[in-house]
Protein backbone atom coordinates (compact mmCIF):
# COMPACT_ATOMS: atom_id res chain seq x y z
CA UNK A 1 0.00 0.00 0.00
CA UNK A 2 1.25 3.77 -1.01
CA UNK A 3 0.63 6.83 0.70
CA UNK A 4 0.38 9.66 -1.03
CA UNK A 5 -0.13 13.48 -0.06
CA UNK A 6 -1.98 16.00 -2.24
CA UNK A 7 -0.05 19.16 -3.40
CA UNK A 8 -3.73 21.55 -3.40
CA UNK A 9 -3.66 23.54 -0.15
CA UNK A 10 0.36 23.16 0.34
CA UNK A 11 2.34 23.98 -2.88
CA UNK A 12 1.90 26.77 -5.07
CA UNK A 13 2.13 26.02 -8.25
CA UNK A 14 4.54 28.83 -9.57
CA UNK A 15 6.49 28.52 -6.34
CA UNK A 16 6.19 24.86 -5.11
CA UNK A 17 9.54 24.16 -3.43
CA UNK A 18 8.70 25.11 0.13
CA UNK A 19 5.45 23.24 -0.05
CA UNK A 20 6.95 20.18 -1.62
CA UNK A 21 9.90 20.34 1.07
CA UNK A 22 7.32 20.22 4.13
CA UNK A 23 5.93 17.65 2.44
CA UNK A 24 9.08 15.60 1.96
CA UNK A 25 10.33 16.83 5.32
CA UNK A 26 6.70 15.07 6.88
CA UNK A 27 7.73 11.72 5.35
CA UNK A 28 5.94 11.71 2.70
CA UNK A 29 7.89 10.14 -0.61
CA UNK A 30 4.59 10.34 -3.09
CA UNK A 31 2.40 13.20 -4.08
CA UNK A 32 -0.69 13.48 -6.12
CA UNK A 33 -0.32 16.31 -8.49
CA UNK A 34 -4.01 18.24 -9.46
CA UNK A 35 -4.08 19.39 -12.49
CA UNK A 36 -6.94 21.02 -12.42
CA UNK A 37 -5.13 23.64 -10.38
CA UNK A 38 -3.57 24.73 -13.85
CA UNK A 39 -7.05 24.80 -15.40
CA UNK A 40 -9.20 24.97 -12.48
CA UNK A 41 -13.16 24.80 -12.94
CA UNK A 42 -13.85 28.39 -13.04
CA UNK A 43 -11.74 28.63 -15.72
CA UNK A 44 -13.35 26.33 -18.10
CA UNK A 45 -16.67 28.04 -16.89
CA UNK A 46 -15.58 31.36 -17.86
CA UNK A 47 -14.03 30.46 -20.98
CA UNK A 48 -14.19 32.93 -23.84
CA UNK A 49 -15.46 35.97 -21.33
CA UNK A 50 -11.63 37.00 -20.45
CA UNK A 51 -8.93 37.90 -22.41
CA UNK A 52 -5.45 35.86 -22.41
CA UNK A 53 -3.54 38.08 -20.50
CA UNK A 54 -6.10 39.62 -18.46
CA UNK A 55 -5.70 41.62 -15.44
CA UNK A 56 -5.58 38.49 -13.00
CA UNK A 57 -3.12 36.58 -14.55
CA UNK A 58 0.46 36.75 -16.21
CA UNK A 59 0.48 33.75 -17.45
CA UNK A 60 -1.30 31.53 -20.88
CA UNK A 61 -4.34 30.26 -20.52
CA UNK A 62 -4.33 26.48 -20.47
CA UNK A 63 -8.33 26.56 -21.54
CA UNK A 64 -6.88 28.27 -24.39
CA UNK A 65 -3.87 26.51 -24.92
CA UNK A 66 -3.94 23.03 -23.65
CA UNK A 67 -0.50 21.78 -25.42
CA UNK A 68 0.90 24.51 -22.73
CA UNK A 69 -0.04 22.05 -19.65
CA UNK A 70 3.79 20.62 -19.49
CA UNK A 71 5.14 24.00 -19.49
CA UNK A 72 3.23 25.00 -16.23
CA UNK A 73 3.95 21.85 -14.78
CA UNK A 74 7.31 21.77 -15.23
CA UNK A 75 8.62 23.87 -11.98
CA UNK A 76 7.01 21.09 -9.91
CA UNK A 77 7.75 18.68 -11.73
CA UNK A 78 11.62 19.72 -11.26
CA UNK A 79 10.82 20.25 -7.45
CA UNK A 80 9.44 16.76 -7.35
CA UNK A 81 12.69 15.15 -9.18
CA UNK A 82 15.08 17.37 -7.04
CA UNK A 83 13.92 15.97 -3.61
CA UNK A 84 12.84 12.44 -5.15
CA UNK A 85 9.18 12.50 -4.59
CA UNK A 86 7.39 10.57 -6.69
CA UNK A 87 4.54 11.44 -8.71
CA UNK A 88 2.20 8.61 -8.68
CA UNK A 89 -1.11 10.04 -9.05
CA UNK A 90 -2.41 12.80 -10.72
CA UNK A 91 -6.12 14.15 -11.19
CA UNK A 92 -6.89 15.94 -14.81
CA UNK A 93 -9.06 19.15 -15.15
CA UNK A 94 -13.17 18.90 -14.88
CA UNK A 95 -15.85 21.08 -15.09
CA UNK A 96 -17.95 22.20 -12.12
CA UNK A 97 -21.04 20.36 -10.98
CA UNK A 98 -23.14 22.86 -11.49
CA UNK A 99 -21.98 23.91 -15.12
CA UNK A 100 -23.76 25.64 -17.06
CA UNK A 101 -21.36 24.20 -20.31
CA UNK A 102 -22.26 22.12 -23.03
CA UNK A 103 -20.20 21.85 -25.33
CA UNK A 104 -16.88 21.53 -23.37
CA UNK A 105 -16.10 17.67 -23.75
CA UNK A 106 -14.26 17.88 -26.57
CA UNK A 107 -11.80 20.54 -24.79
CA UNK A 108 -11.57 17.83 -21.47
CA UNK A 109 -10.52 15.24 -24.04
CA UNK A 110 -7.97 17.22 -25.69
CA UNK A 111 -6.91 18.41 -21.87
CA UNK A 112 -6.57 14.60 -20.55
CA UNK A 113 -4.31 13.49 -23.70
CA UNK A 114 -2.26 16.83 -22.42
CA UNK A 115 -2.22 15.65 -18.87
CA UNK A 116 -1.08 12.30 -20.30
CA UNK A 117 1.99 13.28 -22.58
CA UNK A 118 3.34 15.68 -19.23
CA UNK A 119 3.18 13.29 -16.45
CA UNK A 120 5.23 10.54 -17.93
CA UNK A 121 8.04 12.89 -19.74
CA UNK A 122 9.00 13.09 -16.65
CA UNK A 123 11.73 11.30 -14.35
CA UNK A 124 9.59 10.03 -12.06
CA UNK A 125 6.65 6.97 -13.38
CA UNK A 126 3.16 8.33 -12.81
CA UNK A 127 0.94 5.37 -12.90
CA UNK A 128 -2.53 6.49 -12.52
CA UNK A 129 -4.54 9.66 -13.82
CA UNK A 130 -7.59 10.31 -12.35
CA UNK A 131 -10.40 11.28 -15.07
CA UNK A 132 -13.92 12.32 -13.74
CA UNK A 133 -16.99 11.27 -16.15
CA UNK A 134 -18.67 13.05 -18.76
CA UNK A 135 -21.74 14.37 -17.20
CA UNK A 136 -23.09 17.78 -19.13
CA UNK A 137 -25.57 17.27 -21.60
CA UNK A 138 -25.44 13.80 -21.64
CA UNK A 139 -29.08 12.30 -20.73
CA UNK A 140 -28.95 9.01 -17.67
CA UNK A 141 -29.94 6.34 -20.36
CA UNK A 142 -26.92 7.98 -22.67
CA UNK A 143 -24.21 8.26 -19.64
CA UNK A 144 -22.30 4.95 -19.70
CA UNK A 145 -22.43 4.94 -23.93
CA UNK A 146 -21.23 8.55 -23.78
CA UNK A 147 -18.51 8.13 -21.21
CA UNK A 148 -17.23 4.42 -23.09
CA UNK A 149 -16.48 6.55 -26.40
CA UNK A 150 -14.83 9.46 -24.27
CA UNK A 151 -12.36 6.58 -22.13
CA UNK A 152 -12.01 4.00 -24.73
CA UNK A 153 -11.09 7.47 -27.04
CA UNK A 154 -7.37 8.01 -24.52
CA UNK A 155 -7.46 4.19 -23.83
CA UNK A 156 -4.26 3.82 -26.56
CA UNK A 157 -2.33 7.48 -25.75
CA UNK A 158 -2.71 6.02 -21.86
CA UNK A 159 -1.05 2.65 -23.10
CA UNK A 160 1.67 4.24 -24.53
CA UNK A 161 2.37 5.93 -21.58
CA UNK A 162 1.60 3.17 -19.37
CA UNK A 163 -0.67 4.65 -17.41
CA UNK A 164 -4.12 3.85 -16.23
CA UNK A 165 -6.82 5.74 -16.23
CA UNK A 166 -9.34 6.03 -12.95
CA UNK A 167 -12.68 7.13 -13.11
CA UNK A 168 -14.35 8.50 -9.63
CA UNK A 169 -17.41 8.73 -8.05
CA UNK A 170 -19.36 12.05 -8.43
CA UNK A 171 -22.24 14.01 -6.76
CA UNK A 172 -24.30 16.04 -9.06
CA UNK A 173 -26.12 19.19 -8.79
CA UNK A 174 -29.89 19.47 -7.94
CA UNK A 175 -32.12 22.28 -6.34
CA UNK A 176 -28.70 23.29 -4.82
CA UNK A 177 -28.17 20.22 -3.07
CA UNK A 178 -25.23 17.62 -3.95
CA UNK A 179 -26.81 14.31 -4.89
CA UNK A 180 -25.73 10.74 -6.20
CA UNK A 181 -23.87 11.24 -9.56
CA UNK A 182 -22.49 9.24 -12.40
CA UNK A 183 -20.64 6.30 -10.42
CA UNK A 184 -21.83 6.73 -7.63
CA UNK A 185 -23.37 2.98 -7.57
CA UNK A 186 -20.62 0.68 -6.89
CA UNK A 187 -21.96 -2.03 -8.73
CA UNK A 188 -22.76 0.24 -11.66
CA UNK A 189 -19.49 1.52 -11.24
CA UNK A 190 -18.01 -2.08 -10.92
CA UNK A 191 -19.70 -2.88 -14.13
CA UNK A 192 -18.45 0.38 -16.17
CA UNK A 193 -14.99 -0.71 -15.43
CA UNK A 194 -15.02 -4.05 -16.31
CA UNK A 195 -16.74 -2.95 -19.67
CA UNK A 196 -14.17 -0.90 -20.53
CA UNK A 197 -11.17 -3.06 -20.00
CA UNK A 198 -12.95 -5.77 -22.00
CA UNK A 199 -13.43 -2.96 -25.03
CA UNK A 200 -9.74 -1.82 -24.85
CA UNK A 201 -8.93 -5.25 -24.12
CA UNK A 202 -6.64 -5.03 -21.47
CA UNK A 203 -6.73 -3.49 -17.89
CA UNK A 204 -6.40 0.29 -18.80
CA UNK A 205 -8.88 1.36 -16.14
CA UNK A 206 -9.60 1.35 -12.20
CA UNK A 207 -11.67 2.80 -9.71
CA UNK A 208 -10.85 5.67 -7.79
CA UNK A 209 -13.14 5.89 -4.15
CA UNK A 210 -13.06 9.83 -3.19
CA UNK A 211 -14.48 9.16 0.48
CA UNK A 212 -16.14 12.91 0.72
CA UNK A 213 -18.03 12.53 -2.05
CA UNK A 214 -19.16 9.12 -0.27
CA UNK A 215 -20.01 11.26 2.66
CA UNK A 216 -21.56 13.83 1.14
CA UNK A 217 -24.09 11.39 -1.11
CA UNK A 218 -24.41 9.24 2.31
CA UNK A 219 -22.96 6.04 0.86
CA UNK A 220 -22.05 2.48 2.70
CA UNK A 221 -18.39 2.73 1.97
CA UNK A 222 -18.09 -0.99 3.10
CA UNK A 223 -20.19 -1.86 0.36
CA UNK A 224 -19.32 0.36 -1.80
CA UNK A 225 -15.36 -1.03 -1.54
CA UNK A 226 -16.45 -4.64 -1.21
CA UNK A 227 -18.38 -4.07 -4.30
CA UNK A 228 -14.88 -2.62 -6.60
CA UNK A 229 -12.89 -4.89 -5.03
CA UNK A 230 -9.85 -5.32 -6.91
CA UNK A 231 -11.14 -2.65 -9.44
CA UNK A 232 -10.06 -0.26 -6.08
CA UNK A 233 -6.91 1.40 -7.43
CA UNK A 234 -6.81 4.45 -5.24
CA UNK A 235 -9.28 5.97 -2.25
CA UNK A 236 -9.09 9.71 -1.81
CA UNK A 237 -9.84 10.36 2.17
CA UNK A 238 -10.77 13.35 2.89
CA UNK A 239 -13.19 14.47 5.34
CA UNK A 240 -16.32 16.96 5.19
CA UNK A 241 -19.59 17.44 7.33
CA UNK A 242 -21.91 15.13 4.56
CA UNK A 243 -23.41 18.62 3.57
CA UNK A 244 -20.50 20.82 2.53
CA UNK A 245 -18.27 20.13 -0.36
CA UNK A 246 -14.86 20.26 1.63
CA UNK A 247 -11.52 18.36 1.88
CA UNK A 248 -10.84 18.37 5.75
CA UNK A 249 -7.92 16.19 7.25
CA UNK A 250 -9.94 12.97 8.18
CA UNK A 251 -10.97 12.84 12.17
CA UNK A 252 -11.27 16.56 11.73
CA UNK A 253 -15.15 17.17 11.43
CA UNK A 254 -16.34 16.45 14.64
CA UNK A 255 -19.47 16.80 15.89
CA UNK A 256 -20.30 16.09 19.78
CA UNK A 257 -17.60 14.24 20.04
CA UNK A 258 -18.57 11.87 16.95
CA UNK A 259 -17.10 11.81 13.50
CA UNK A 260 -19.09 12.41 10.43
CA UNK A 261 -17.48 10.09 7.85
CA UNK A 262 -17.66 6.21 8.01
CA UNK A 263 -14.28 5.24 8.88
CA UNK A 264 -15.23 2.40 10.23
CA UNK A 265 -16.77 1.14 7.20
CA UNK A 266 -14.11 2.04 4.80
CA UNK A 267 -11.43 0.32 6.79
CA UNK A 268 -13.53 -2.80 7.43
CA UNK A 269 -14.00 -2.90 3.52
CA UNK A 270 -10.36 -2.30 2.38
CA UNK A 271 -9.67 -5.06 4.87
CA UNK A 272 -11.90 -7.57 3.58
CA UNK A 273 -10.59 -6.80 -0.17
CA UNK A 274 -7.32 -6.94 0.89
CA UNK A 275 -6.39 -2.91 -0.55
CA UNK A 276 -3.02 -2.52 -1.93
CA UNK A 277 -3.28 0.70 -3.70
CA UNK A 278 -2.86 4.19 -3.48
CA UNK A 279 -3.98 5.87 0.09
CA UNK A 280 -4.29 9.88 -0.79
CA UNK A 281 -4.27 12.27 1.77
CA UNK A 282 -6.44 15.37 0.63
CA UNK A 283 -6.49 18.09 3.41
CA UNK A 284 -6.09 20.73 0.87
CA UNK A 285 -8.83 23.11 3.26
CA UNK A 286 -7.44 22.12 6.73
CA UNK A 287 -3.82 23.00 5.13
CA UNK A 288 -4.66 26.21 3.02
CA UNK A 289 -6.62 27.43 6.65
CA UNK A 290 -3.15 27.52 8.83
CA UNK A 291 -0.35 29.78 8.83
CA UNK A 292 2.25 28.79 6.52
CA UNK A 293 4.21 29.01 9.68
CA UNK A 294 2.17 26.02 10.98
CA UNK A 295 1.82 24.35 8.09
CA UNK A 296 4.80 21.43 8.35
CA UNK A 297 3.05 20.47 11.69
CA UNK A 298 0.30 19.99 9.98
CA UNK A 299 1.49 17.84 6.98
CA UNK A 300 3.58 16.33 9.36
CA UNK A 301 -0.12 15.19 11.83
CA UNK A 302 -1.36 14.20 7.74
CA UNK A 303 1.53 11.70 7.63
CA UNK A 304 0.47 10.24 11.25
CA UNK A 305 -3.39 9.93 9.85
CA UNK A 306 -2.11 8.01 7.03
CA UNK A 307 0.75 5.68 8.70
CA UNK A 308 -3.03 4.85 10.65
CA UNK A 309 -5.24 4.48 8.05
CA UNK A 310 -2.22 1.74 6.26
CA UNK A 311 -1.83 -0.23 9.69
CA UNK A 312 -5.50 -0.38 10.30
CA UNK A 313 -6.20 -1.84 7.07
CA UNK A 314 -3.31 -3.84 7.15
CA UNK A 315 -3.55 -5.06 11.02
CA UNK A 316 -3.75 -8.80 10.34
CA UNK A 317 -0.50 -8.58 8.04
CA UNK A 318 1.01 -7.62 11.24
CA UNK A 319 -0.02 -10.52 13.01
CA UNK A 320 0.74 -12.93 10.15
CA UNK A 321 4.51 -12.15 10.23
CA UNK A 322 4.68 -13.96 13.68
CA UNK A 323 5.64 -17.12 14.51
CA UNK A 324 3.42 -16.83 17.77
CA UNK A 325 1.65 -14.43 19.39
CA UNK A 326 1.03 -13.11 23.49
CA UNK A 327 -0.91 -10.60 24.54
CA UNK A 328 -1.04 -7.93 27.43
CA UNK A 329 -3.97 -7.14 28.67
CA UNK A 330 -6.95 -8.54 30.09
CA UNK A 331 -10.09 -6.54 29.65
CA UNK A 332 -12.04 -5.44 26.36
CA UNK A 333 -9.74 -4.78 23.92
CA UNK A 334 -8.34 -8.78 24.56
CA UNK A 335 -12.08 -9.98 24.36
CA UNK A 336 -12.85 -8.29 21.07
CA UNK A 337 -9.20 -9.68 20.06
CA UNK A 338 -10.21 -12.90 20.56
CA UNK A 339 -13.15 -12.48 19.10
CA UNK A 340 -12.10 -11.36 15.28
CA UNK A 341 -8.85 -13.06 15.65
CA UNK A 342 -8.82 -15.85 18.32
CA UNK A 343 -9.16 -18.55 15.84
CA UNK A 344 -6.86 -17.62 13.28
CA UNK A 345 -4.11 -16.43 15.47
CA UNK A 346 -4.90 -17.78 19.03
CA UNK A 347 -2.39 -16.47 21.28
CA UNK A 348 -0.11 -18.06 23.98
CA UNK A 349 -1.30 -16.65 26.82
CA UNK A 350 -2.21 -12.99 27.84
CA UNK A 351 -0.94 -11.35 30.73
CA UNK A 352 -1.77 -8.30 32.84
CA UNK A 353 -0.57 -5.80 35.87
CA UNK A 354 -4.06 -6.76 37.77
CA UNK A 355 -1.77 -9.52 40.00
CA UNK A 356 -5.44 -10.44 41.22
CA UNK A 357 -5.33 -11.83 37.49
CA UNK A 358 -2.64 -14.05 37.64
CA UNK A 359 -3.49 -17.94 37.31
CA UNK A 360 -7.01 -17.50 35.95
CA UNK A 361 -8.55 -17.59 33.06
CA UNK A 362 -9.61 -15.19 30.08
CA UNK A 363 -11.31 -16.00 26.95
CA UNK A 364 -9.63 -19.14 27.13
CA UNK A 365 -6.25 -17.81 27.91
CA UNK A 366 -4.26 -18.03 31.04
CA UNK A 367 -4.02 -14.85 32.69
CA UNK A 368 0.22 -14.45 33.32
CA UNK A 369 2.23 -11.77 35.74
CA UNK A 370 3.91 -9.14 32.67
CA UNK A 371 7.41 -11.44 33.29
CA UNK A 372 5.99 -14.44 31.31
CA UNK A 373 6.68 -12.24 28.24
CA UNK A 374 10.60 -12.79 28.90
CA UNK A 375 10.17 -16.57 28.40
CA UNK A 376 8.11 -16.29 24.95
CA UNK A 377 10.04 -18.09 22.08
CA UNK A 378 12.05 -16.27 19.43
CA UNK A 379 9.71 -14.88 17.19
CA UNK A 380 6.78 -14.39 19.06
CA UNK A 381 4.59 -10.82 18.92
CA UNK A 382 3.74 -8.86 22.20
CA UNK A 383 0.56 -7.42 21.24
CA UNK A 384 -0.76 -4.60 23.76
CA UNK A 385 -4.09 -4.79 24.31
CA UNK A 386 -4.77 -2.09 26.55
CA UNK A 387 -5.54 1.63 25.50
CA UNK A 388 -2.19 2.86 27.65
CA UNK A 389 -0.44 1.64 24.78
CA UNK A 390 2.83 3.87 25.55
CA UNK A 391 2.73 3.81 29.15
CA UNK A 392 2.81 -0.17 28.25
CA UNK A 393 5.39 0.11 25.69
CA UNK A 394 8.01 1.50 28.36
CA UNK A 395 7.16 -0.72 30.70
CA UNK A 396 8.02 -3.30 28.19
CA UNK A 397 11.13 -2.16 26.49
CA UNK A 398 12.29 -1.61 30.18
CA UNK A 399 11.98 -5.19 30.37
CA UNK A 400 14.07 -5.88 27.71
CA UNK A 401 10.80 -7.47 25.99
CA UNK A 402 10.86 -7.77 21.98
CA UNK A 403 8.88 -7.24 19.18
CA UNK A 404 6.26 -4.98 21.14
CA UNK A 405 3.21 -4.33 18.76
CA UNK A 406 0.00 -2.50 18.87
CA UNK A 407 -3.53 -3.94 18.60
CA UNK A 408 -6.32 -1.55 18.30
CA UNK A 409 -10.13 -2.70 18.14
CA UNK A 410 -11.56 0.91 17.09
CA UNK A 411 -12.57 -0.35 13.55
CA UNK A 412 -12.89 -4.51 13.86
CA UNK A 413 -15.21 -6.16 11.89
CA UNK A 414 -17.48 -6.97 14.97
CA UNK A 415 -17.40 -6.03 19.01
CA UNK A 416 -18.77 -7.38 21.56
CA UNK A 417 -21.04 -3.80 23.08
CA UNK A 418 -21.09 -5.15 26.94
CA UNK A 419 -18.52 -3.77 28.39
CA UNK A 420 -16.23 -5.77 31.36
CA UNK A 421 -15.93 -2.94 34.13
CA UNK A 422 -13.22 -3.37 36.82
């Protein structure tokens, strides 16, 4: 699994280095570059009502001249290949939802076969270009035949270049509220992308989950992943309010005390599908509304989120790798271990600083004093059980205990609600 960090909200595209350096300074080693930022929406909506030069910009208009795209790019681009970030994902220019356009989609072709012949001129392999659907003027019954001619049309230029193309779910526009769009079924979606690989006859296209766009239509992103399954190239996590269009740092929108996107059901469903794609961190808004001053603390709490987000879906790689496997702690978090993973991985024992513990039993397992861990075999996993996890940790190390892990049962795929008070 790759994480990757968005350059909106951090970078400026005529002066990206300090952006891009917080962002390599975070830990970050992959970026998503958004191309739309050269032609942004408003843009294409205002096309033909400005002049080229006009009084807000000094620079050519990419609406205008598309074969200019690589040209703008290329300062980041150089950033990017100076600190040896990758560019892995990239997002091409759209319209807005609420366009008033009709006759653009030839101009979004010609701008994604631009975005295309840029990204992988350069140093660094870009392997996935994220291409929203054709939507404007196109009736429902019309969408998927419409949409087939537009990707099947860049299918070859994206061969050449070896990349693949990723369509994205989309809200739409109604009565000023945001609604289900084009792909926003997953089976539909499912079904769109395994049409179009069959027409270009090889797998030129993925899925691309944006999770605020899941919150906002008030989607099941369990089934929704379960559903794409390995079609799941890429999920863009982002947080909003389910009302807002927004791209908040997720665990950010809070409301008494409760977050507003389904975390829990994303994670469950990249679990089951076994994700091994592209994690993109896009907290353009929660970025762009500090201080530059604060800013690398903030990328640097985005890299945290996403070093998370990768161990929570991956959290039964982790126990894998073991030979064997003891745990510390006897309480809730231990119960709801042995519940999800008990079978599959049944531990050794479990142990516990409650000495009024010691000899009995728990779930099965034999309740030991914390200096059983010094006898485990070579190999074996400490996993802490216990939400003191660093308290724990020390306590351990101190020991001279090894191979100290985590386990966290925030986002299992089932608890057990009673809760053991002591």
């Amino acid at each position: 699994m790759n994480i990757t960090c968005t350059l909106s909200g951090i970078s400026d595209k005529k002066h990206p280095a300090q952006g891009i350096s917080d962002i390599s300074a975070a830990g970050f080693e992959d970026v998503m570059l958004d191309i739309s930022k050269y032609c942004p929406p408003y843009e294409l909506e205002n096309i033909g009502r400005y002049n080229e030069k006009s009084a807000d910009t000094t620079e050519t208009l990419i609406s205008q001249h598309p074969s200019e795209l690589r040209n703008q790019l290329q300062p980041t681009l150089d950033i990017c290949t100076q600190k040896n970030i990758k560019i892995s994902t990239a997002y091409a220019p759209y319209l807005l939802r609420e366009t008033k356009h009709t006759d653009l989609n030839g101009l979004l072709k010609e701008l994604a076969e631009e975005s295309i012949k840029a990204l992988n001129n350069t140093s660094h392999f870009c392997q996935y270009l994220i291409i929203r659907p054709l939507f404007a003027n196109i009736p429902p019954h019309e969408e998927f035949s419409a949409n087939s001619r537009y990707y099947l049309s860049l299918a070859d230029i994206a061969g050449q270049k070896n990349i693949t193309i990723l369509l994205t779910n989309q809200c739409r526009e109604t009565g000023g509220h945001l609604v289900r769009g084009i792909c926003s079924d997953a089976y539909a979606a499912a079904e769109w992308i395994d049409r179009l690989n069959s027409e270009a006859g090889e797998e030129r296209f993925g899925f691309c989950l944006d999770t605020g766009v899941c919150n906002l239509c008030g989607q099941d992103m369990y089934e929704f992943t379960s559903a794409l399954g390995t079609r799941l190239k890429a999920v863009i996590l982002r947080d909003c309010d389910g009302h807002s269009e927004a791209s908040l740092l997720p665990f950010t929108c809070v409301s008494n005390g409760s977050v507003q996107t389904d975390w829990l059901g994303l994670i469950r469903g990249l679990r089951k599908i076994s994700f091994d794609g592209q994690l993109i961190m896009d907290f353009s808004d929660t970025a762009a509304g500090f201080s530059p001053l604060l800013r690398p603390q903030i990328i640097s709490l985005a890299k945290s989120v996403a070093d998370y987000f990768k161990w929570q879906i991956e959290i039964e790689a982790h126990l894998k790798k073991y030979s064997s496997i003891a745990l510390f702690g006897a309480g809730n978090m231990c119960r709801n271990y042995m519940k999800c993973y008990g079978e599959k991985y049944p531990p050794l024992f479990t142990c516990d600083n409650n000495k009024s513990l010691w000899g009995t039993s728990f779930c099965g397992l034999e309740v030991k004093p914390p200096e059983a861990l010094k006898s485990v075999p070579d190999g074996c996993g400490i996993f802490i059980c216990n939400i003191y996890y660093r308290e724990i940790e020390k306590q351990l190390e101190h020991m001279g205990v090894k191979n100290i892990e985590f386990f966290n049962d925030e986002y299992m795929p089932s608890f057990h609600f009673d809760r053991i008070k002591r």
